[in-house]
N, C-alpha and C. Protein backbone atom coordinates (compact mmCIF):
# COMPACT_ATOMS: atom_id res chain seq x y z
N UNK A 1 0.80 -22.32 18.70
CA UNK A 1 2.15 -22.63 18.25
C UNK A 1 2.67 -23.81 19.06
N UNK A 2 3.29 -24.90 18.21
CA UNK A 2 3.85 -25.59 19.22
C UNK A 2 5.33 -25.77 20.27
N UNK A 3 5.04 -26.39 20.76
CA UNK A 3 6.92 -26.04 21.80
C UNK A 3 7.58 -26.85 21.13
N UNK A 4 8.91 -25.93 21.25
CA UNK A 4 9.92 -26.72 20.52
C UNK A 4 10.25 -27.87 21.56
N UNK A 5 10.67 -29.37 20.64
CA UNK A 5 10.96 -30.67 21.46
C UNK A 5 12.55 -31.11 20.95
N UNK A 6 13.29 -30.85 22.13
CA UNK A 6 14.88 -30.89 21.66
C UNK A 6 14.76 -32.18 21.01
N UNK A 7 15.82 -32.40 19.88
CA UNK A 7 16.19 -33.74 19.15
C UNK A 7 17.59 -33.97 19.87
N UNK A 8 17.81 -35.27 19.58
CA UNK A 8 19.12 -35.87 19.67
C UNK A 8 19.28 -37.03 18.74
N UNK A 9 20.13 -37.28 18.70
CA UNK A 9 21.11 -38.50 17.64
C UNK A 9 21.14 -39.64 18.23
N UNK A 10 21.35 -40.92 18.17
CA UNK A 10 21.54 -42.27 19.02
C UNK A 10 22.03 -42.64 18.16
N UNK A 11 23.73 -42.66 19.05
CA UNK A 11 25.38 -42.67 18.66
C UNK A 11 25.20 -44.40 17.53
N UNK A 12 23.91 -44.61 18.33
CA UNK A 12 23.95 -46.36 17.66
C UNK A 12 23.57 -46.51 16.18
N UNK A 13 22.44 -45.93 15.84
CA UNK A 13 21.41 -46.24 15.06
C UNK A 13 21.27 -45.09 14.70
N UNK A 14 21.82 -43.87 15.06
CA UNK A 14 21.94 -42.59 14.91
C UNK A 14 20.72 -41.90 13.64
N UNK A 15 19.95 -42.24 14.33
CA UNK A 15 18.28 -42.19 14.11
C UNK A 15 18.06 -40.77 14.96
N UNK A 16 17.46 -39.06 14.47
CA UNK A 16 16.92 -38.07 15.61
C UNK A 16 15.87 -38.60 16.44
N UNK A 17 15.91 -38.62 17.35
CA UNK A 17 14.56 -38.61 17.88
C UNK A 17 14.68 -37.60 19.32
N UNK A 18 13.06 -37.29 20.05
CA UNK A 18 13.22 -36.54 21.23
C UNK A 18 14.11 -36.86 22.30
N UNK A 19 14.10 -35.96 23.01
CA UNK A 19 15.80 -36.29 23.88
C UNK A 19 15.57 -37.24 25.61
N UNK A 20 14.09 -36.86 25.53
CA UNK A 20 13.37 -37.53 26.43
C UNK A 20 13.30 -39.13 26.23
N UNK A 21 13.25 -39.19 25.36
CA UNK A 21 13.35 -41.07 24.58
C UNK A 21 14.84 -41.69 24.51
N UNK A 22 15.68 -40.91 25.08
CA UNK A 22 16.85 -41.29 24.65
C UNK A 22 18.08 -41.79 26.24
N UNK A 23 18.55 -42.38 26.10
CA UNK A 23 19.77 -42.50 27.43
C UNK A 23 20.45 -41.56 27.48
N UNK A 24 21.31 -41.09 28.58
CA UNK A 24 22.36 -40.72 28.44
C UNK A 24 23.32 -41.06 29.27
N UNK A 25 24.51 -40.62 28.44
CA UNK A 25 25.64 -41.61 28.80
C UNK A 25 26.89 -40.43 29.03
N UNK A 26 27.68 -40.20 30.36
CA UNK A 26 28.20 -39.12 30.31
C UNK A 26 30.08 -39.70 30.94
N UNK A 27 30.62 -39.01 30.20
CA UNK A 27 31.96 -39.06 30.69
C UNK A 27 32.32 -38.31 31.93
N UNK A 28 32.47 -38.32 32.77
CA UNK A 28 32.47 -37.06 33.87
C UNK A 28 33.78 -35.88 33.61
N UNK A 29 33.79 -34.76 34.68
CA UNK A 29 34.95 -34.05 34.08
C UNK A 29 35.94 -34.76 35.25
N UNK A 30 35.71 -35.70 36.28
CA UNK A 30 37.25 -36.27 36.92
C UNK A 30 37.22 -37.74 36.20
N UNK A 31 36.62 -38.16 35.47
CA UNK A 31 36.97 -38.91 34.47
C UNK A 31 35.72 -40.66 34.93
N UNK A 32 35.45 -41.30 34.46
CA UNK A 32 34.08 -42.64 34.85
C UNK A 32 33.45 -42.29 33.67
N UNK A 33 33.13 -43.15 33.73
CA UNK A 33 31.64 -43.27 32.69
C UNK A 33 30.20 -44.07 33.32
N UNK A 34 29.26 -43.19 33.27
CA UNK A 34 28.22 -42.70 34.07
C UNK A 34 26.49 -42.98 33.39
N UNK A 35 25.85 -43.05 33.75
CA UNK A 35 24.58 -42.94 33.60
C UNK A 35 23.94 -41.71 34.07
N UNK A 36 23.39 -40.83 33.03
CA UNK A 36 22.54 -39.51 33.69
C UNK A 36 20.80 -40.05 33.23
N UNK A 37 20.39 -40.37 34.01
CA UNK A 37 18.88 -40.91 34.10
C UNK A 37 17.91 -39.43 33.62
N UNK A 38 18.86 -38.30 34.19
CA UNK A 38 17.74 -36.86 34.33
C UNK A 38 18.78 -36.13 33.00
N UNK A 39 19.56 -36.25 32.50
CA UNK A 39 20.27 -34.87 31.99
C UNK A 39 20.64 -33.88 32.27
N UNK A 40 21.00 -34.18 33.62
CA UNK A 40 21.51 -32.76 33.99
C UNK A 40 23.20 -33.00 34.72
N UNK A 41 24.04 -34.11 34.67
CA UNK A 41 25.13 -34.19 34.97
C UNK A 41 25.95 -33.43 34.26
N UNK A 42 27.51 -33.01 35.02
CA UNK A 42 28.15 -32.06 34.03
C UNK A 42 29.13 -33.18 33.24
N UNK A 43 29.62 -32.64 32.11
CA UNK A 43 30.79 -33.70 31.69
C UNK A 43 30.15 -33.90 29.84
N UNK A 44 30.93 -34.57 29.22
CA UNK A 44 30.42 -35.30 27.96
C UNK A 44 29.94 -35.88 27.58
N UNK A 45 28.38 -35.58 27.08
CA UNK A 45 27.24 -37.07 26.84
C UNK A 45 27.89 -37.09 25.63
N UNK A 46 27.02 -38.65 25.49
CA UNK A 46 26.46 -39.25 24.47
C UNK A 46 25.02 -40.00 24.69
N UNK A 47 24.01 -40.01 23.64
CA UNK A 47 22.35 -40.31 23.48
C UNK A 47 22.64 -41.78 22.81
N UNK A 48 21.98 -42.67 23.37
CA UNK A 48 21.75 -44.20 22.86
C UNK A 48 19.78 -44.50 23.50
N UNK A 49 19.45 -44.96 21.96
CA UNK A 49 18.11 -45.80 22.55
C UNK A 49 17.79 -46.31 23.42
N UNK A 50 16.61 -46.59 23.91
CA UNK A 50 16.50 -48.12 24.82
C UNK A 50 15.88 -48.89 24.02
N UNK A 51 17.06 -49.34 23.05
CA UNK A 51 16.53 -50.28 22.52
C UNK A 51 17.90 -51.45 22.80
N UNK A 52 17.76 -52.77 22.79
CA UNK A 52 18.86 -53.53 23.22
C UNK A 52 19.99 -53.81 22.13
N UNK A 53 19.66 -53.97 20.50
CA UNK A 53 20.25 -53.66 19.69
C UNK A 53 21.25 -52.43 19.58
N UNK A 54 20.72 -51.30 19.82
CA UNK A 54 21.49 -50.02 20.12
C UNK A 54 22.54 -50.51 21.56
N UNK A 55 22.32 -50.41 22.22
CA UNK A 55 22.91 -50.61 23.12
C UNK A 55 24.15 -51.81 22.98
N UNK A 56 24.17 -52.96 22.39
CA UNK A 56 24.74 -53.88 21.93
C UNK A 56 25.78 -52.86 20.91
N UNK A 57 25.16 -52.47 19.76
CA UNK A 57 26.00 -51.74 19.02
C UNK A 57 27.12 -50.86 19.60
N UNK A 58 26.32 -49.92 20.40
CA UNK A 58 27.12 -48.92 20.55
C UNK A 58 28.58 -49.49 21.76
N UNK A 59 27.94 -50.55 22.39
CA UNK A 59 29.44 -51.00 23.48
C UNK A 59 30.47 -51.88 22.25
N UNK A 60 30.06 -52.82 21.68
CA UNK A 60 30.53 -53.73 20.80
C UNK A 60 31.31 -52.92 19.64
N UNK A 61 30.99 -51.65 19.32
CA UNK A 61 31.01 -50.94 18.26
C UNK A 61 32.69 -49.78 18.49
N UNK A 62 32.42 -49.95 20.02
CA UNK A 62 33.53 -48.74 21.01
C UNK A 62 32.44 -47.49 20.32
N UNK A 63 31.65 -47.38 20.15
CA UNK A 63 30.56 -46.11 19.48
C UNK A 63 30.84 -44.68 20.80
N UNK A 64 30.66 -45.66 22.20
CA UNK A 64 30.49 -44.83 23.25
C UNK A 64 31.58 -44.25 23.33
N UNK A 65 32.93 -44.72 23.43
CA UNK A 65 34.12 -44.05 23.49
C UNK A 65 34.54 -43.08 22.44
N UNK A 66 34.01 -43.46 21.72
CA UNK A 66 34.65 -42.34 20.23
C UNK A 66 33.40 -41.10 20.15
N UNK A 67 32.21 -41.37 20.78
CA UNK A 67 31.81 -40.16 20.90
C UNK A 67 31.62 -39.12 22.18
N UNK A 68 32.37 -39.92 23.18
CA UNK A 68 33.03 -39.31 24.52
C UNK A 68 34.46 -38.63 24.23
N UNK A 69 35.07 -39.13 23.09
CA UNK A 69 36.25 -39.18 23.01
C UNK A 69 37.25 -39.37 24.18
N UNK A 70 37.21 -40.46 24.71
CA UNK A 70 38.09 -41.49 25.81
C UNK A 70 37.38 -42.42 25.90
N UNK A 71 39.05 -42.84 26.45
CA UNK A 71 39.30 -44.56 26.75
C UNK A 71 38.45 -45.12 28.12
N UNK A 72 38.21 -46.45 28.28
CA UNK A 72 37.39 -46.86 29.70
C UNK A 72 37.52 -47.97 29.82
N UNK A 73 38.18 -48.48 30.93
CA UNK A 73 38.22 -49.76 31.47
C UNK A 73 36.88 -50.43 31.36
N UNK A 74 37.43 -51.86 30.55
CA UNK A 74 36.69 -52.58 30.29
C UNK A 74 35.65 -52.57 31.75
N UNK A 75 36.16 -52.64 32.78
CA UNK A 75 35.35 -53.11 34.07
C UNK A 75 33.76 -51.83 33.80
N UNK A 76 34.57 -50.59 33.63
CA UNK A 76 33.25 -49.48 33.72
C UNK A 76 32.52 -49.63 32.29
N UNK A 77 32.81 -50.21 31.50
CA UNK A 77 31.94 -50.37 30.26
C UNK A 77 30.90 -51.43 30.80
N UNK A 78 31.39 -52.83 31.55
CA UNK A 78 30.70 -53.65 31.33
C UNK A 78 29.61 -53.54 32.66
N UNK A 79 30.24 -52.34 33.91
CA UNK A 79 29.21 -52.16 34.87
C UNK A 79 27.85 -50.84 34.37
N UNK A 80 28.54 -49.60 33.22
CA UNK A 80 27.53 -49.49 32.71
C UNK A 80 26.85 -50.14 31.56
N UNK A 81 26.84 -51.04 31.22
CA UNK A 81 26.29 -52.05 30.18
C UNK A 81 24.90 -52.54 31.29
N UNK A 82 25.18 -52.86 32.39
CA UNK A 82 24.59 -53.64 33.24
C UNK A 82 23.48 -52.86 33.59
N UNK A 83 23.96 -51.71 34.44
CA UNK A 83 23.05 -50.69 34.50
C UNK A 83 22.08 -50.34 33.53
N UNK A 84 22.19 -50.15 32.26
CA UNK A 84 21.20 -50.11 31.06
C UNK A 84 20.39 -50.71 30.70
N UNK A 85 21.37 -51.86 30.84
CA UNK A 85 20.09 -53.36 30.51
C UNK A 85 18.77 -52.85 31.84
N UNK A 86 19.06 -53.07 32.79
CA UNK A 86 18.34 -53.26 34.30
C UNK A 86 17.22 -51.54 33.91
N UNK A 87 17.70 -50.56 33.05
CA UNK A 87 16.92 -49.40 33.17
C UNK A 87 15.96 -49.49 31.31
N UNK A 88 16.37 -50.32 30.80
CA UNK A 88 15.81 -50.65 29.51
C UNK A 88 14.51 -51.75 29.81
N UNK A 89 14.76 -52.72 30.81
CA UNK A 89 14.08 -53.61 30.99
C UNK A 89 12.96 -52.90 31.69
N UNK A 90 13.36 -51.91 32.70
CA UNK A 90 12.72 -51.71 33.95
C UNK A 90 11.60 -50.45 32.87
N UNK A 91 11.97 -50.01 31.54
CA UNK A 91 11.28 -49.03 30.93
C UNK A 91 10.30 -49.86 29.73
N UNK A 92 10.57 -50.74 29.18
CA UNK A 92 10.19 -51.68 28.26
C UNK A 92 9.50 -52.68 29.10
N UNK A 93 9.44 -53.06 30.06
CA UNK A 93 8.35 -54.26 30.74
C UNK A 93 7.11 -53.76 30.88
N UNK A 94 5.69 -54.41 30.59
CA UNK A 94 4.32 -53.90 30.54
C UNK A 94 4.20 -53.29 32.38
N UNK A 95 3.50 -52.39 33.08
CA UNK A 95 3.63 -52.10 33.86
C UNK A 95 2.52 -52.98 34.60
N UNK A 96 2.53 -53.34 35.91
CA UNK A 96 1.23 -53.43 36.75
C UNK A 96 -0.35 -52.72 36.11
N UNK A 97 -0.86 -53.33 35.93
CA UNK A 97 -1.93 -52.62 36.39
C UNK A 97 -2.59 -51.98 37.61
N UNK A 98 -2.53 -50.90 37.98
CA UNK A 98 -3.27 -50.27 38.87
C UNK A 98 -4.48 -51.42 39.54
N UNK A 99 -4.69 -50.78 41.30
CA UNK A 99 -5.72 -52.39 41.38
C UNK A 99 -6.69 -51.69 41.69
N UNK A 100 -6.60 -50.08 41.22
CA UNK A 100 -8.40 -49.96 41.02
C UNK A 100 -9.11 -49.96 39.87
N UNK A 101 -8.49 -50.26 38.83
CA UNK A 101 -8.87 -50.34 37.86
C UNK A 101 -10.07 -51.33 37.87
N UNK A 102 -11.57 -51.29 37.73
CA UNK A 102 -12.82 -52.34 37.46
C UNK A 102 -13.01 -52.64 36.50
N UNK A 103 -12.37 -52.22 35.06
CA UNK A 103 -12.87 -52.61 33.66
C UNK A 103 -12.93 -51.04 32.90
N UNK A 104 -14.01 -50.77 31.44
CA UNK A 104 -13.97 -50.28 30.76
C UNK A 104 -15.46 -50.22 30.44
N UNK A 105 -16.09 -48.81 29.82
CA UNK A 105 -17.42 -47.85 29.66
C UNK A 105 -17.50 -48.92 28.16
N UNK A 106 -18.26 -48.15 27.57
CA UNK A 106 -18.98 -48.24 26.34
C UNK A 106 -18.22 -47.92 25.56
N UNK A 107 -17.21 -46.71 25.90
CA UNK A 107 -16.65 -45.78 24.86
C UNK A 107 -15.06 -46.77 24.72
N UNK A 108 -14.57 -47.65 26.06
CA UNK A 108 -13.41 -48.23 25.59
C UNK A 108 -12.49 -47.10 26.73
N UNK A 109 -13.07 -46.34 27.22
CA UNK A 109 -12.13 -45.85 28.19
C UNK A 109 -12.21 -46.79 30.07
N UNK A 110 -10.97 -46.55 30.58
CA UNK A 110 -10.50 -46.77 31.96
C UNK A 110 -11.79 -46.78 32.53
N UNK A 111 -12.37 -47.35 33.63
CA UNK A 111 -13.38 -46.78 34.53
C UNK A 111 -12.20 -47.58 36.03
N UNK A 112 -12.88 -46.42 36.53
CA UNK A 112 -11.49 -46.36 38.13
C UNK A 112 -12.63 -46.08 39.49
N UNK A 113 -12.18 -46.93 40.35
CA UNK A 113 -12.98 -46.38 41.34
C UNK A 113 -12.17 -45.25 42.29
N UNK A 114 -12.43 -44.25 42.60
CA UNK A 114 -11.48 -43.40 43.67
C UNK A 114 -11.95 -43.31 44.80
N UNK A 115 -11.43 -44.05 46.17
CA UNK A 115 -11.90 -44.41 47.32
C UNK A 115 -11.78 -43.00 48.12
N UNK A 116 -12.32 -43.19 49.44
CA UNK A 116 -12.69 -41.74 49.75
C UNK A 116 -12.05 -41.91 50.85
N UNK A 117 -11.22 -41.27 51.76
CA UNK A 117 -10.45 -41.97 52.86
C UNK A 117 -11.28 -42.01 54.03
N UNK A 118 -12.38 -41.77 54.33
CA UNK A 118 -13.37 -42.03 54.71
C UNK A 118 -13.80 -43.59 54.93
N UNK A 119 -14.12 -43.82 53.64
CA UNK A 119 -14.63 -45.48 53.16
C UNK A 119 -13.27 -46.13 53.24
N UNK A 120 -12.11 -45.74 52.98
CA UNK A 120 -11.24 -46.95 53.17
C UNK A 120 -11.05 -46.88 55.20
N UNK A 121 -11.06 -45.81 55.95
CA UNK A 121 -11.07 -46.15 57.29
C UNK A 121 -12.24 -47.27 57.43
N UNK A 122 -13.31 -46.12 57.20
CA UNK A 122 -14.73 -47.42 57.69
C UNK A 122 -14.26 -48.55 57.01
N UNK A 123 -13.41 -49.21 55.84
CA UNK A 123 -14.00 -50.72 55.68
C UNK A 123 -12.54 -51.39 56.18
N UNK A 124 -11.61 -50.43 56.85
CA UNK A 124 -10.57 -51.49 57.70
C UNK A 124 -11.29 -51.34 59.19
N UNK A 125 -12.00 -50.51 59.58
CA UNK A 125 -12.69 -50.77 60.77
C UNK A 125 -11.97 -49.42 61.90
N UNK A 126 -11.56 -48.34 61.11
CA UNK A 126 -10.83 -47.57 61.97
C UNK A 126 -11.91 -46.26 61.96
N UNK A 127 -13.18 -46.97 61.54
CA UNK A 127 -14.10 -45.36 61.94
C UNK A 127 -14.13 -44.84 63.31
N UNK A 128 -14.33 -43.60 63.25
CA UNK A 128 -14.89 -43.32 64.93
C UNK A 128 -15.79 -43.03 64.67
């Protein structure tokens, strides 16, 4: 059987998708507007993509405020605007490659070397 995978809405594009794929954006209960990276802040979300279109929409749109239901100084809209971009980019940029990575088998899979802490003492010279 499979596990259930919570859905959510994206206030933007208001497309379901998993809730794990999604931002959240929380009103607090002494009042800011916030970034919850984990989902677990208390207060009033709202779910937006990381997609930059969504995100455009939903500030440009007041999307975020009407589904917080409150008002927000321009200043905290445009410092979480900032924040998003910087966590959209930082999720959407190709990552490093790992630097043990040596290439790829026959089959098209990873081949990795896993050093032995052993061999990495001996080859900085800290054997005894």
């Amino acid at each position: 059987m499979a596990k259930h995978v919570p859905q959510r809405m994206c206030i933007a594009c208001r497309q379901m998708m998993p809730k794990q794929t999604l931002i959240r954006v929380v009103a607090g209960p002494e009042g800011g507007l916030r970034l919850d990276e984990r989902g677990k802040l208390p207060g009033r979300g709202a779910y937006i993509c990381k997609k930059q279109d969504c995100l455009n929409k939903a500030i440009g749109e007041r999307r975020i405020e009407q589904h917080l239901k409150q008002r927000f100084l321009q200043s905290e809209v445009n410092a979480l605007e900032k924040e998003m971009k910087k966590l959209i980019e930082r999720e959407t940029s190709p990552a490093a490659p790992p630097k043990d990575i040596i290439g790829r088998d026959a089959a098209g899979r990873t081949v990795r070397v896993i050093k032995r802490a052993a061999e990495k003492k001996q080859k900085h010279g800290q054997s005894k």
